[in-house]
Protein backbone atom coordinates (compact mmCIF):
# COMPACT_ATOMS: atom_id res chain seq x y z
CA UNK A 1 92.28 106.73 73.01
CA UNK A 2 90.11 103.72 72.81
CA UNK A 3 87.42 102.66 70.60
CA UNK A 4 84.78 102.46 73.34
CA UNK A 5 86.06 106.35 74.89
CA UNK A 6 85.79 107.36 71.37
CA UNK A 7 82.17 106.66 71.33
CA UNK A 8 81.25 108.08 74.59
CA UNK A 9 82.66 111.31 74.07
CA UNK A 10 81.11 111.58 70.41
CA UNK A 11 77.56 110.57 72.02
CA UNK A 12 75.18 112.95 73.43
CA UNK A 13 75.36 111.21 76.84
CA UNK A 14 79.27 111.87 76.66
CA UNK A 15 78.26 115.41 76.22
CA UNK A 16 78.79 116.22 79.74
CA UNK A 17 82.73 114.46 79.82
CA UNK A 18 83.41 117.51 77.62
CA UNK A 19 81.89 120.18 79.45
CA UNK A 20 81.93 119.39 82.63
CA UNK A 21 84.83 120.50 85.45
CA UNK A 22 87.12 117.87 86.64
CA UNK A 23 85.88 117.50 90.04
CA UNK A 24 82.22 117.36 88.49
CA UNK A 25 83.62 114.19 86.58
CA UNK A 26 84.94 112.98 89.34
CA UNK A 27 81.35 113.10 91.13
CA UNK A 28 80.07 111.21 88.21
CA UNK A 29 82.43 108.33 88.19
CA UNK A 30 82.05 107.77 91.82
CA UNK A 31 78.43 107.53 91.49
CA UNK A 32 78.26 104.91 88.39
CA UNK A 33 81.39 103.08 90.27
CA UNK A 34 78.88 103.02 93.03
CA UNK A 35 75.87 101.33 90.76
CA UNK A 36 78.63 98.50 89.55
CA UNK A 37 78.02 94.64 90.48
CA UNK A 38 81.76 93.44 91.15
CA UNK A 39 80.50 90.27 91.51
CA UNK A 40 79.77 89.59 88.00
CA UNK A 41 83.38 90.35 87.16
CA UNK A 42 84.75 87.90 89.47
CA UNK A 43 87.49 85.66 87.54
CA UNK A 44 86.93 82.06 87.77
CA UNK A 45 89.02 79.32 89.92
CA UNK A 46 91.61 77.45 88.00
CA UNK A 47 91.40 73.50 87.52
CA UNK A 48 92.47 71.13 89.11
CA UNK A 49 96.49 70.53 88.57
CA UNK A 50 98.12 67.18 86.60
CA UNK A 51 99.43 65.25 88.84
CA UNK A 52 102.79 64.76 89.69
CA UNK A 53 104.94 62.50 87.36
CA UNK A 54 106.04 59.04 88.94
CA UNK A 55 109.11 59.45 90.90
CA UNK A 56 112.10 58.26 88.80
CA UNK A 57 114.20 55.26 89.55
CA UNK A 58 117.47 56.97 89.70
CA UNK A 59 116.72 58.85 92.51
CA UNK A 60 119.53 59.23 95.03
CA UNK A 61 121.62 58.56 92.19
CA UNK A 62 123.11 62.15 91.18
CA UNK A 63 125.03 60.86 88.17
CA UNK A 64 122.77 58.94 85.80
CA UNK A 65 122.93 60.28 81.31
CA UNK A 66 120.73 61.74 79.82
CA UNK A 67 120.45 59.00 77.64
CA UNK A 68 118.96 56.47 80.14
CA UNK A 69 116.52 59.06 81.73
CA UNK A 70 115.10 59.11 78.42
CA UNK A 71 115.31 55.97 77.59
């Protein structure tokens, strides 16, 4: 179990986690889910990409070495 469960249930607010029915949990959760700003969670947009490498001047060419593509 995780750190941050571990704490709950050990608090006195996590009292009611342990003696409370499953449906009654359920209740719970659905209520604080409820009180949740998804907004603030929101992942930011990537960056802009590279841009694409010059085009090479073999092209159209399908057998040029290795050796003068990186040369």
């Amino acid at each position: 179990m995780s750190s941050v469960m571990n704490l709950i249930l050990e608090s006195e607010d996590g009292a009611i986690f342990m003696t409370a029915k499953i449906p009654e949990i359920g209740k719970v959760l659905l209520y604080l889910t409820k009180k949740i700003d998804l907004k603030r969670f929101k992942k930011h947009k990537s960056g802009a990409k590279k841009p694409p490498p010059p085009k090479n001047e073999h092209k159209g060419k399908p057998h040029v070495s290795t050796v003068k593509l990186l040369s």
